[in-house]
PDB file of N, CA and C in Angstrom:
ATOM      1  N   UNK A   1      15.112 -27.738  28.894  1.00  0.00           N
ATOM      2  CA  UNK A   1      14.047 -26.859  28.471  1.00  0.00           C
ATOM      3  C   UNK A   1      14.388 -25.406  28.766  1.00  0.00           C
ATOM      4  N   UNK A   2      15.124 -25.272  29.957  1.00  0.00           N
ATOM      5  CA  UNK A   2      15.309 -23.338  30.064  1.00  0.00           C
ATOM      6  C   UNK A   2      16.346 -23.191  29.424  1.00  0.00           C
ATOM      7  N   UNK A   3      16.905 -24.048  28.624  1.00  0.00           N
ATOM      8  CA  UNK A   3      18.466 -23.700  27.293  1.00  0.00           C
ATOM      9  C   UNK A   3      17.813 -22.975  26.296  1.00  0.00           C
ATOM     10  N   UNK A   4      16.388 -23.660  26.010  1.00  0.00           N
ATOM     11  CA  UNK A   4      15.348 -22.900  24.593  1.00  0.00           C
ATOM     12  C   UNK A   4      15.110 -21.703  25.241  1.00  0.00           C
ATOM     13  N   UNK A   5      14.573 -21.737  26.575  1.00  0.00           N
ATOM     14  CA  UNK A   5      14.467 -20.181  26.926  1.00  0.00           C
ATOM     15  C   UNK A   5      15.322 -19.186  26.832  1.00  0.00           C
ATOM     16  N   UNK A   6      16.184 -19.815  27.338  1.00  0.00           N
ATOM     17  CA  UNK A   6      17.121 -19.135  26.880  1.00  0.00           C
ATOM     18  C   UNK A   6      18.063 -18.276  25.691  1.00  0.00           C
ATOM     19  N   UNK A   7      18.099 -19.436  24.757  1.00  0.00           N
ATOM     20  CA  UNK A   7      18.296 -19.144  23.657  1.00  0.00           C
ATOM     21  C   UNK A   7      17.262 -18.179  22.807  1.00  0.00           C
ATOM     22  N   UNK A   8      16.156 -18.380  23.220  1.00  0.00           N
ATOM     23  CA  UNK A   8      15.132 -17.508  22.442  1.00  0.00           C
ATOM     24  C   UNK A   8      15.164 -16.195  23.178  1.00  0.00           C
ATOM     25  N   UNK A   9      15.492 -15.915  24.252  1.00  0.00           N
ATOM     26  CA  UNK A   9      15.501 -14.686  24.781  1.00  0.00           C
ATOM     27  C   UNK A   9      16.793 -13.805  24.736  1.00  0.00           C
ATOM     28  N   UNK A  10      17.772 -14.353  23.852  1.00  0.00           N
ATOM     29  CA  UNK A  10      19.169 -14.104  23.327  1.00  0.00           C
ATOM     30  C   UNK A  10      19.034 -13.400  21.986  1.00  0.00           C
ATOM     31  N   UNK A  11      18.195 -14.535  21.216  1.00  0.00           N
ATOM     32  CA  UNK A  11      18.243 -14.292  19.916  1.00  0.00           C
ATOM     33  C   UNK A  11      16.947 -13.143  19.426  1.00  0.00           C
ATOM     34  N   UNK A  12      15.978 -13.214  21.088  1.00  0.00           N
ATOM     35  CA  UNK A  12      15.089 -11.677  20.398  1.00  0.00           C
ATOM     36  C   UNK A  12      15.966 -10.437  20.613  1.00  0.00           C
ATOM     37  N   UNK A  13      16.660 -10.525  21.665  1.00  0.00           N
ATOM     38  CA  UNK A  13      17.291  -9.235  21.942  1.00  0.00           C
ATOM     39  C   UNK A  13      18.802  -8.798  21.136  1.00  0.00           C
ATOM     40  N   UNK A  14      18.958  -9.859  20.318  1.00  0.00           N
ATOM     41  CA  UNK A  14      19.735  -9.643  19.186  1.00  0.00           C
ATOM     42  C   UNK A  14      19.143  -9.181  18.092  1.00  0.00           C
ATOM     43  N   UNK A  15      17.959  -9.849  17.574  1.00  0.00           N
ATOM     44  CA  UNK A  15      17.438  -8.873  16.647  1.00  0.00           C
ATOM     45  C   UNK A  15      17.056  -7.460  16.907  1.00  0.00           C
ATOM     46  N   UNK A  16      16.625  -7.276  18.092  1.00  0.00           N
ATOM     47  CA  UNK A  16      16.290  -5.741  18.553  1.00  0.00           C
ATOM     48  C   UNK A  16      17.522  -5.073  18.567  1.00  0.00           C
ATOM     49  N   UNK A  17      19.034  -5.452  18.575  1.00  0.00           N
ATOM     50  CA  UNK A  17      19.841  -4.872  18.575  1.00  0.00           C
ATOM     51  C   UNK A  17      19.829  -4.289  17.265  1.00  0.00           C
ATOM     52  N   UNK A  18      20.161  -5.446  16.557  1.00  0.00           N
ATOM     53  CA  UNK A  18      20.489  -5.604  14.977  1.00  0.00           C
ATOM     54  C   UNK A  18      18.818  -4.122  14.515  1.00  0.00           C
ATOM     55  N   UNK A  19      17.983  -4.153  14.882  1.00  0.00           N
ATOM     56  CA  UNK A  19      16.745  -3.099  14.170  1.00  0.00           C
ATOM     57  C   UNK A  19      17.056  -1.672  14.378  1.00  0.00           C
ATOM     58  N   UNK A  20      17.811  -1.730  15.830  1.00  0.00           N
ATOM     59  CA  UNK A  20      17.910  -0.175  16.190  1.00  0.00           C
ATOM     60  C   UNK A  20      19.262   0.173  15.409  1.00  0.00           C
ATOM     61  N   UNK A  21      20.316  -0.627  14.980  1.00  0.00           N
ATOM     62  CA  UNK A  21      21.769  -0.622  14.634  1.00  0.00           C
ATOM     63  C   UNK A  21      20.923  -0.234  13.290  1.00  0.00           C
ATOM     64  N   UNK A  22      19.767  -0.093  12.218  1.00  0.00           N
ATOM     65  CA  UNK A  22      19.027  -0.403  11.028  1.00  0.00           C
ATOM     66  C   UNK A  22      18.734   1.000  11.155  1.00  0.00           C
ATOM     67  N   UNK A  23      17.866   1.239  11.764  1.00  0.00           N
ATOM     68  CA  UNK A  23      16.797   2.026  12.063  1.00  0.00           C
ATOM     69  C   UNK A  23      18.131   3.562  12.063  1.00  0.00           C
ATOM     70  N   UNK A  24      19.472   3.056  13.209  1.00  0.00           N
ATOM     71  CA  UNK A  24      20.136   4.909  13.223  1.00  0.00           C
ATOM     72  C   UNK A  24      20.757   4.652  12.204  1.00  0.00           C
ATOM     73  N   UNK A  25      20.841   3.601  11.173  1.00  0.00           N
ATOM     74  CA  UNK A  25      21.909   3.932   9.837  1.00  0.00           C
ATOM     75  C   UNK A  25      21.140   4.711   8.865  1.00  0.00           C
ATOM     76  N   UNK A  26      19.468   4.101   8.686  1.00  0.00           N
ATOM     77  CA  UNK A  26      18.353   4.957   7.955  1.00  0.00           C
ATOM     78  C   UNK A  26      18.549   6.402   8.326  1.00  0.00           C
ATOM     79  N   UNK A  27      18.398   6.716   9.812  1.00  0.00           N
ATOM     80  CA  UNK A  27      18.319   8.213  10.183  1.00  0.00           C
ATOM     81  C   UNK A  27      19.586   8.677   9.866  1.00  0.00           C
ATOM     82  N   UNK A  28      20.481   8.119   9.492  1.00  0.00           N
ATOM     83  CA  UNK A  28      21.930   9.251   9.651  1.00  0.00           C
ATOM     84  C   UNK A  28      21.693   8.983   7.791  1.00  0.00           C
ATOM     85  N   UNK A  29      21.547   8.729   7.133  1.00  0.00           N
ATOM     86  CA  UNK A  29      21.713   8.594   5.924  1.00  0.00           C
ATOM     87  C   UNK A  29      22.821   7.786   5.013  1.00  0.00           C
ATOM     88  N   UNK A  30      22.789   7.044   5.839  1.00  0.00           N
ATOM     89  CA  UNK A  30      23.857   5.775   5.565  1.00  0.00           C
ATOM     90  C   UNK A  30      23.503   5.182   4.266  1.00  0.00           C
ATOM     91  N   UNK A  31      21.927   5.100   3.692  1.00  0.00           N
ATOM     92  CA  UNK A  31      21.527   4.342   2.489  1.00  0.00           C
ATOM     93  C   UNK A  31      20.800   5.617   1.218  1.00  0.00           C
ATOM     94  N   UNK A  32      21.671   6.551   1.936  1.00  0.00           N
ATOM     95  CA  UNK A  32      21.420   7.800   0.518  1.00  0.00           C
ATOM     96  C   UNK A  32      21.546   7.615  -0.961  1.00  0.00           C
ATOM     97  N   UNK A  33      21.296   7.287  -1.748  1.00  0.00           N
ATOM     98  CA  UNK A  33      21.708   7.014  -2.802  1.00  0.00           C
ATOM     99  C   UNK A  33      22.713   8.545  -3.712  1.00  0.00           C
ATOM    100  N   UNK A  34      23.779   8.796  -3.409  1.00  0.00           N
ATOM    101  CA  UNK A  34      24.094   9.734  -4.164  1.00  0.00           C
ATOM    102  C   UNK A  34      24.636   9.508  -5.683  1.00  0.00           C
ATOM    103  N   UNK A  35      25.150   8.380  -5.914  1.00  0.00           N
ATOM    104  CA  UNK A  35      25.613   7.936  -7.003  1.00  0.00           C
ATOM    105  C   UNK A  35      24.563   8.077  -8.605  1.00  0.00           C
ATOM    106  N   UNK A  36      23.231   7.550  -8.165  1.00  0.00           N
ATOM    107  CA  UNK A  36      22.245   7.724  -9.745  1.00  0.00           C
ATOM    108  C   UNK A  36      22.281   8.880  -9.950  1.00  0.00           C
ATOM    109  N   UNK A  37      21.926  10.243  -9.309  1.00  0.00           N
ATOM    110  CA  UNK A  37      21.745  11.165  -9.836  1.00  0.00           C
ATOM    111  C   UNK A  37      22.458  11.969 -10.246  1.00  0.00           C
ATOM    112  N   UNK A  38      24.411  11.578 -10.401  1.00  0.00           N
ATOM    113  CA  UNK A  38      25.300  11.987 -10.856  1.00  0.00           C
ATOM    114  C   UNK A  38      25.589  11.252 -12.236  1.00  0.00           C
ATOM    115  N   UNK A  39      24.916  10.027 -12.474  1.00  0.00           N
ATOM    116  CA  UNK A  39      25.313   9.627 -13.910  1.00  0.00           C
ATOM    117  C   UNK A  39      23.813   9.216 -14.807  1.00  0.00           C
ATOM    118  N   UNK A  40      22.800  10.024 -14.085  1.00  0.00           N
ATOM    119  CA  UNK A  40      21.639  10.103 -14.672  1.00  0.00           C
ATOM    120  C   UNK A  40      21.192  11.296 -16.006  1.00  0.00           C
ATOM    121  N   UNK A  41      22.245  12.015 -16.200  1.00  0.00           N
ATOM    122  CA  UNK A  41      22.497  12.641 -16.891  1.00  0.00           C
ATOM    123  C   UNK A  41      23.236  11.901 -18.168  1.00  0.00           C
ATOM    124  N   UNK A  42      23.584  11.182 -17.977  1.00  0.00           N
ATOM    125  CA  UNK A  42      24.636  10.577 -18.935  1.00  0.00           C
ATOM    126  C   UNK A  42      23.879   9.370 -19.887  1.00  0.00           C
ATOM    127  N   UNK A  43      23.040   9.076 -19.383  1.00  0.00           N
ATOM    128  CA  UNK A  43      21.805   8.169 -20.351  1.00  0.00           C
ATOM    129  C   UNK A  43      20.683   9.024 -21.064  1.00  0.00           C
ATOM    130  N   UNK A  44      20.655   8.271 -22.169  1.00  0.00           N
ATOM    131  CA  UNK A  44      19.834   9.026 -23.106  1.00  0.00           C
ATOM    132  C   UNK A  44      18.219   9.593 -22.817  1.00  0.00           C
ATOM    133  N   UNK A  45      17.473  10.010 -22.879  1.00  0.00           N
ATOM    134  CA  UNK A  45      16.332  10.272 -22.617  1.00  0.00           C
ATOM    135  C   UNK A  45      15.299   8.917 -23.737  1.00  0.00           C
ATOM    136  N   UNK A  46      14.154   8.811 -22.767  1.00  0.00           N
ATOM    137  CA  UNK A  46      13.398   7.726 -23.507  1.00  0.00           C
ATOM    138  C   UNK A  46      12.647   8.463 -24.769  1.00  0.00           C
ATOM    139  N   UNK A  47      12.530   7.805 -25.618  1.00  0.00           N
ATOM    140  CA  UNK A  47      11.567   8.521 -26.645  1.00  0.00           C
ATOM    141  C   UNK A  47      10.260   7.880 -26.628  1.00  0.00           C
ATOM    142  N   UNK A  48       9.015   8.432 -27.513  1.00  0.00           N
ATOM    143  CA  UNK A  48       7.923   7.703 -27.337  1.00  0.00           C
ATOM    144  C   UNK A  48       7.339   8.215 -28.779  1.00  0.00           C
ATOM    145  N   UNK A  49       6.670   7.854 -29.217  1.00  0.00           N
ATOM    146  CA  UNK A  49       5.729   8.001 -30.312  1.00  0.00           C
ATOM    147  C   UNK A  49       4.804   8.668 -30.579  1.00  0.00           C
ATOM    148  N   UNK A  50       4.411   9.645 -30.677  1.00  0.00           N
ATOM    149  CA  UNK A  50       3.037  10.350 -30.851  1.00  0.00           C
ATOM    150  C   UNK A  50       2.231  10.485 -32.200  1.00  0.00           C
ATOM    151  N   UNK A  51       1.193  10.155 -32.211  1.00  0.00           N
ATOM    152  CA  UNK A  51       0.285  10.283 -34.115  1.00  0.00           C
ATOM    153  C   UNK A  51      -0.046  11.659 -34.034  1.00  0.00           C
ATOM    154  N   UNK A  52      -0.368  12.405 -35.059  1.00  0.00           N
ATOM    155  CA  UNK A  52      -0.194  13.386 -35.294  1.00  0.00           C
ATOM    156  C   UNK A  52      -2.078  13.048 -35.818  1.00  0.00           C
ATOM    157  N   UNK A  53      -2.672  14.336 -36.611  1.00  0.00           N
ATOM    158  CA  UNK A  53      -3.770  14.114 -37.531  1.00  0.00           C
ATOM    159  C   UNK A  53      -3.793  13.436 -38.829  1.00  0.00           C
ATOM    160  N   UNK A  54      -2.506  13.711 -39.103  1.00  0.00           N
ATOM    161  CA  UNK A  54      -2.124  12.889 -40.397  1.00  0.00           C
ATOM    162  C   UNK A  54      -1.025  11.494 -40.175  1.00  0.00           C
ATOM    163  N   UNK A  55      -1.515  10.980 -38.917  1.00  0.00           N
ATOM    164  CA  UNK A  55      -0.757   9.624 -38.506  1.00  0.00           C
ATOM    165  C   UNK A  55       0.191   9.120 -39.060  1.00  0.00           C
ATOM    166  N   UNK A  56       1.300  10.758 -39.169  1.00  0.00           N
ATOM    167  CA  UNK A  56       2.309   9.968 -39.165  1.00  0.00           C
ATOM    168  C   UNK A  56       3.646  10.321 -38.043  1.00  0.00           C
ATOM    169  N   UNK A  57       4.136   9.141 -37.710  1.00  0.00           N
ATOM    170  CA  UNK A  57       4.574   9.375 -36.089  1.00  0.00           C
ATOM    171  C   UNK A  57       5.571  10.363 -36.097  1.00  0.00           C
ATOM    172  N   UNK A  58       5.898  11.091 -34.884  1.00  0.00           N
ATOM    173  CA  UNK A  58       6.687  11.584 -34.771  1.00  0.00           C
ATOM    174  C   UNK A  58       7.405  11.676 -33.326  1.00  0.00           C
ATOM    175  N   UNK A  59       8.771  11.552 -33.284  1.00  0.00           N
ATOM    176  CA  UNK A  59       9.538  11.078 -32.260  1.00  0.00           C
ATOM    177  C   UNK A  59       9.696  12.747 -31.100  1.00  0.00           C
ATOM    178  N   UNK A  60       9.070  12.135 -29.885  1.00  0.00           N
ATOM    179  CA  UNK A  60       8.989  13.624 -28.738  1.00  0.00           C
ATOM    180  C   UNK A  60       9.810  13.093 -27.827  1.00  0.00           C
ATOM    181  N   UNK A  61      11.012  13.422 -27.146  1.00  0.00           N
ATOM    182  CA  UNK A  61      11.918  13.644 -26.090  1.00  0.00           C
ATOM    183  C   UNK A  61      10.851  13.777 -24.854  1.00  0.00           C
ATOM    184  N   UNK A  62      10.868  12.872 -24.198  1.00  0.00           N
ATOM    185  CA  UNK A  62      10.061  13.059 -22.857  1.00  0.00           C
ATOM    186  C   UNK A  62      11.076  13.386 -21.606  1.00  0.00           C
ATOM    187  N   UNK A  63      10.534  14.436 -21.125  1.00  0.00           N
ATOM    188  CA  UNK A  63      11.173  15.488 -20.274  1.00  0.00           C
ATOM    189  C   UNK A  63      11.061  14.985 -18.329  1.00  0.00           C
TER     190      UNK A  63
END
């Protein structure tokens, strides 16, 4: 029975390792994404539809 204690008091203080090892990769910027906003330029812009008074559509570049 003190092997489970054991073991469970191993495996919390491993996860607390493993959160703070989480937690300074977040703060240093380890999960920055720099990559989308260098080839976010390179995809087309969405279009959308708008009716006019005389309903007939016309295609607007959304910004």
């Amino acid at each position: 029975m003190s092997v489970i204690y054991l073991l469970i008091s191993v495996s919390i203080f491993v996860a607390i390792c493993f959160f703070i090892a989480f937690i300074a990769a977040v703060k240093s910027g380890q999960y920055d994404d720099d990559y989308t906003p260098s080839v976010r330029i390179l995809f087309d812009d969405e279009t959308k539809i708008n009716s006019q008074n005389n309903n007939s559509p016309i295609e607007e570049k959304q910004v």
